[in-house]
Structures are given as structure tokens and as C-alpha cells.
C-alpha atoms as a PDB file:
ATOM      1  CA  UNK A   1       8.257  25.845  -1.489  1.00  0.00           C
ATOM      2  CA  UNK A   2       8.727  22.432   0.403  1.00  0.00           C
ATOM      3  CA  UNK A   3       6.966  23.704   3.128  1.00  0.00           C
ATOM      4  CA  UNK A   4       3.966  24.652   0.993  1.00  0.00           C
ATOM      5  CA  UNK A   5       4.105  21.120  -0.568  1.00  0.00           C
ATOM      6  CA  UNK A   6       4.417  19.110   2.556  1.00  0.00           C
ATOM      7  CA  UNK A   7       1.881  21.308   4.283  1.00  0.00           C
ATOM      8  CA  UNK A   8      -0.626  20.752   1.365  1.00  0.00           C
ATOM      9  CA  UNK A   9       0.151  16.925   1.418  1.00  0.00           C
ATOM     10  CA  UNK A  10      -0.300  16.848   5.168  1.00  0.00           C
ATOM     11  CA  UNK A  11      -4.061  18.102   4.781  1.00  0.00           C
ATOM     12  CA  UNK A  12      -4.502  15.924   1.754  1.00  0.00           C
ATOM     13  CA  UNK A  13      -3.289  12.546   3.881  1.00  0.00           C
ATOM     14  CA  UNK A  14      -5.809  14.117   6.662  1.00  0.00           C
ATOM     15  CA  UNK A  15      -8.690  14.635   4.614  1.00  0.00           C
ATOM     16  CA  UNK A  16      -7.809  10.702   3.084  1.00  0.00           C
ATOM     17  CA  UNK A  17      -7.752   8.935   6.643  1.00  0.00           C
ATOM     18  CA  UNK A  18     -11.177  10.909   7.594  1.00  0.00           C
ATOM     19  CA  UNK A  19     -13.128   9.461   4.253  1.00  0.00           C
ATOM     20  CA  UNK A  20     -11.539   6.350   4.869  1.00  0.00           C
ATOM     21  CA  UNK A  21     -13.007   6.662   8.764  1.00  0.00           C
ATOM     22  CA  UNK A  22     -16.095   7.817   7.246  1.00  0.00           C
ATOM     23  CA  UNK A  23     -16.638   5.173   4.493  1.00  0.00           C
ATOM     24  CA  UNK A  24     -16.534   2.345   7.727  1.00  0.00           C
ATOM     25  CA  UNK A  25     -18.862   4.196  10.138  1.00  0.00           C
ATOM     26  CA  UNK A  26     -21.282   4.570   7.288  1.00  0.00           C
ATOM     27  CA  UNK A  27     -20.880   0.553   5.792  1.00  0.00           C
ATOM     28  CA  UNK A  28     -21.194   0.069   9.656  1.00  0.00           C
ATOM     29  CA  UNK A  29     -24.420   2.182   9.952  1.00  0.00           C
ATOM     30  CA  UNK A  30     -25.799   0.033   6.878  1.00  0.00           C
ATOM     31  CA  UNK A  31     -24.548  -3.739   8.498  1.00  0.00           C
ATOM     32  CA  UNK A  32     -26.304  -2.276  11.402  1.00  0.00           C
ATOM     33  CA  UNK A  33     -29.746  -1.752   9.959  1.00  0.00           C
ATOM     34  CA  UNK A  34     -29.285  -4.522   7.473  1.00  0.00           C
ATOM     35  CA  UNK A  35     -28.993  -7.108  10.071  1.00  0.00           C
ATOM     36  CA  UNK A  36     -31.600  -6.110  12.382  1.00  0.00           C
ATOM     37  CA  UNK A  37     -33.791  -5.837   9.077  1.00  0.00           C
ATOM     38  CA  UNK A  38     -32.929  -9.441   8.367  1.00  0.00           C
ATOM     39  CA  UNK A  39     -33.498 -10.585  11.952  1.00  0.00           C
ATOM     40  CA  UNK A  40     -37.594  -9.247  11.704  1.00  0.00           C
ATOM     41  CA  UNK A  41     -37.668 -10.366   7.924  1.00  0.00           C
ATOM     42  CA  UNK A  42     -35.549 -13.313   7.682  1.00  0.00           C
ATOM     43  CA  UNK A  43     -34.817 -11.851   4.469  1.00  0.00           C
ATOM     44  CA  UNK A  44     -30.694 -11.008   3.866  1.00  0.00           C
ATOM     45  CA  UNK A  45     -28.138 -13.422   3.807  1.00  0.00           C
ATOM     46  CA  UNK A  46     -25.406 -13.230   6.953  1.00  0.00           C
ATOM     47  CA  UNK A  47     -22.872 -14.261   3.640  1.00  0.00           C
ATOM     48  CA  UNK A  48     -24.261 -11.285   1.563  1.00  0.00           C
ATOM     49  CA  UNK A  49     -23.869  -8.692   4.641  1.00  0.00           C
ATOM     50  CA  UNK A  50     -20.312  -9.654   4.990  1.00  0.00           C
ATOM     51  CA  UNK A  51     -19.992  -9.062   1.533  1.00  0.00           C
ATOM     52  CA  UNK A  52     -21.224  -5.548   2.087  1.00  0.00           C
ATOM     53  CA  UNK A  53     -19.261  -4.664   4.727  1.00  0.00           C
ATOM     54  CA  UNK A  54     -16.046  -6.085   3.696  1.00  0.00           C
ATOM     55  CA  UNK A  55     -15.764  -4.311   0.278  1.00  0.00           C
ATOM     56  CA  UNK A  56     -16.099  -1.269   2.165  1.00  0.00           C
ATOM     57  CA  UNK A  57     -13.392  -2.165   4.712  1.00  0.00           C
ATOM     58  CA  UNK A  58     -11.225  -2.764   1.489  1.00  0.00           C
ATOM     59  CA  UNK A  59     -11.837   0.716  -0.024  1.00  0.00           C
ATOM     60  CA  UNK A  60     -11.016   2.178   3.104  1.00  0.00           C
ATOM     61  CA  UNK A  61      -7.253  -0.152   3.638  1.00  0.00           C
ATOM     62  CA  UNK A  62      -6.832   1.164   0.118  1.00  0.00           C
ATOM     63  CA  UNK A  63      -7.539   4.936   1.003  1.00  0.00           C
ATOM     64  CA  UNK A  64      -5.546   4.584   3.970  1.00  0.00           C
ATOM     65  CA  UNK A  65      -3.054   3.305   2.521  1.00  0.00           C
ATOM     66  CA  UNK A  66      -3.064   6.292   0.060  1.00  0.00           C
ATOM     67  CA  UNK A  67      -3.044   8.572   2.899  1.00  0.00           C
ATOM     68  CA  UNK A  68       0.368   6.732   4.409  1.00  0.00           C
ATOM     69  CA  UNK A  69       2.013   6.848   1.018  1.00  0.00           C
ATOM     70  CA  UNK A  70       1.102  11.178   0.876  1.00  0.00           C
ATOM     71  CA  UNK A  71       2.306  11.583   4.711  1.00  0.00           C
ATOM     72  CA  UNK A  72       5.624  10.312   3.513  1.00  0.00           C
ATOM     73  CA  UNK A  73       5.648  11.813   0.085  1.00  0.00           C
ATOM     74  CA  UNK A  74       8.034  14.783   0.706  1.00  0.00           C
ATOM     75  CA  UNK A  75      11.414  14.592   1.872  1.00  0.00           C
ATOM     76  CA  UNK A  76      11.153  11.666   3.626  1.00  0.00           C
ATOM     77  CA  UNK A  77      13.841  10.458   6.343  1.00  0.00           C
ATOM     78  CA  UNK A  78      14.610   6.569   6.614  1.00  0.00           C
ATOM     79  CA  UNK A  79      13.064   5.937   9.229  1.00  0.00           C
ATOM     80  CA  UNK A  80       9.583   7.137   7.837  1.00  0.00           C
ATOM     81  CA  UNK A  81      10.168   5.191   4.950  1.00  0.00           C
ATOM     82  CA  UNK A  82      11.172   1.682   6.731  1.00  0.00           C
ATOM     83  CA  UNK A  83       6.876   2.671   8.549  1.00  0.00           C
ATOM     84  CA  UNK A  84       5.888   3.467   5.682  1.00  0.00           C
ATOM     85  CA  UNK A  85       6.836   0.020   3.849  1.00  0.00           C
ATOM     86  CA  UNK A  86       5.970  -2.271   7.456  1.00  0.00           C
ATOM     87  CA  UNK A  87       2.535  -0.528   7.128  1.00  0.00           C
ATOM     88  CA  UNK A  88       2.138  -0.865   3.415  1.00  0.00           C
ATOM     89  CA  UNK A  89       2.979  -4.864   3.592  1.00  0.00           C
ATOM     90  CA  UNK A  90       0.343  -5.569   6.974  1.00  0.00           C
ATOM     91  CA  UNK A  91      -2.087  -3.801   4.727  1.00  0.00           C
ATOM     92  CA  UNK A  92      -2.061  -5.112   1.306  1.00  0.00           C
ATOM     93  CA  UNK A  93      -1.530  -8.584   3.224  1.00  0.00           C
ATOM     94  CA  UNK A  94      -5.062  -7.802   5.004  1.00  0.00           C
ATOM     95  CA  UNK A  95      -6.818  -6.430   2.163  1.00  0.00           C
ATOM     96  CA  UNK A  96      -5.754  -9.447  -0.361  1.00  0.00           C
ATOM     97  CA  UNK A  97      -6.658 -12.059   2.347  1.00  0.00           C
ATOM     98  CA  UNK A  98     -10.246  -9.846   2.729  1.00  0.00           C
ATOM     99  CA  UNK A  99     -10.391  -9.663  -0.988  1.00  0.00           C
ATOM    100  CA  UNK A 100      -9.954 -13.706  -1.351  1.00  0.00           C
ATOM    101  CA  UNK A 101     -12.634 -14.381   0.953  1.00  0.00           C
ATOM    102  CA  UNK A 102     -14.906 -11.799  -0.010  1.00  0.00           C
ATOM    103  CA  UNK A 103     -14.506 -13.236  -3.599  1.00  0.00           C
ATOM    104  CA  UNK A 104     -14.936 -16.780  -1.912  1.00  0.00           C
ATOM    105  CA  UNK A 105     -18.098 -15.503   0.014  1.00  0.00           C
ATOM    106  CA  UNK A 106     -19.425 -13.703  -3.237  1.00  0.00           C
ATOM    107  CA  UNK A 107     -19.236 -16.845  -5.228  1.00  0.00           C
ATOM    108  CA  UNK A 108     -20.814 -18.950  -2.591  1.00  0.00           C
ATOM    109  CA  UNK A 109     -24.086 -16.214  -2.117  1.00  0.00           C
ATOM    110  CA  UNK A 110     -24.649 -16.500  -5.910  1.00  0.00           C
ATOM    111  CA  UNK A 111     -24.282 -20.166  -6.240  1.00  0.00           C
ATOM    112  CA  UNK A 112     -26.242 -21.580  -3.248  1.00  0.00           C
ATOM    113  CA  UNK A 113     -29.856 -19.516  -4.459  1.00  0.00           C
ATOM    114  CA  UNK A 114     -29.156 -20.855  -7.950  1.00  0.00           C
ATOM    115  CA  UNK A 115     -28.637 -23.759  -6.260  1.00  0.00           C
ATOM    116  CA  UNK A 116     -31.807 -23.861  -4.174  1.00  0.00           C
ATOM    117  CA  UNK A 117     -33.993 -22.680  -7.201  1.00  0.00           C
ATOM    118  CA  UNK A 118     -32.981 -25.487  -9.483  1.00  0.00           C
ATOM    119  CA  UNK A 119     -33.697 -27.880  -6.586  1.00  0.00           C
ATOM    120  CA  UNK A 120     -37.520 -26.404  -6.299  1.00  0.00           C
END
């Protein structure tokens, strides 16, 4: 029965990591096209962009982290555990400094064109 379950959570962590891989090719596919649409146009905000592309970074430390948490999840030894909490510190660390400054970045897209408008 524990081979069942750790097989089962060994696909599950797989299939985690590849829509984590996934979710940053495609956000990378869209910063891609997005910028070179707001090169011709002059159109997007650089700010806004990042914005875009960070959140999706985020989602994916998040899923990945997920998929860490199921590769350890049955019948763990130590040392997999003492990985397991190194690489769940360096990544909440990342994705709350990412989450402060996309917040930061967020707030400073809205309030510069409100900004700009009541100027006009």
C-alpha cells in the first residue's frame, strides 16, 4: 500500500512541477508578444508587464512548492525533510519579496495614469 501511495504522489509532484514549467513558458510567451506589441504601439506600460509576468512566476513558486511538499509526503527520511524545509524557506522568501514589489509596482501603474489624467 505505501508503494501505491508514494508511487501515486510521485506522478502527482511530476505532473505539479510540469504546470508550474508550463504556467512560465506561457506568461513568457505573453511578456514576449506584449513587449514587442508595446515597442510598435508605445502602448503597455514596462511596470504593468512586470506585473504580468511576476504574478505568474508566483503561482508557479507556489505550485512548486506544492510539488516539493508531495515528493516528501510519504515516509520521509531526515535528510529529505532538512531539503525539503531549506527549499521551502528560499522559496516563500522569493515569492514574498516578488509579492511586495509586485504589490509596490501594482500600486504605482494605477496611481501614476490617475495621476497624469487629473493633471490634463
Amino acid at each position: 500500500m505505501e508503494a501505491i501511495a508514494k508511487a501515486v504522489t510521485m506522478y502527482l509532484s511530476h505532473a505539479v512541477e510540469i504546470m508550474a514549467a508550463l504556467i512560465i513558458g506561457i506568461a513568457l510567451l505573453k511578456l514576449l508578444f506584449s513587449f514587442i506589441r508595446s515597442i510598435r504601439a508605445n502602448t503597455v506600460s514596462k511596470e504593468a508587464l512586470r506585473v504580468q509576468f511576476g504574478s505568474s512566476v508566483a503561482v508557479a513558486l507556489e505550485l512548486l512548492l506544492g510539488a516539493d511538499v508531495l515528493a516528501t509526503a510519504v515516509a520521509p527520511a531526515w535528510n529529505d525533510i532538512g531539503k525539503l524545509a531549506a527549499i521551502a524557506v528560499l522559496r516563500t522568501a522569493l515569492n514574498y519579496f516578488l509579492e511586495k514589489e509586485l504589490s509596490h509596482l501594482h500600486t504605482k501603474t494605477i496611481i501614476l495614469p490617475e495621476a497624469e489624467q487629473k493633471r490634463a
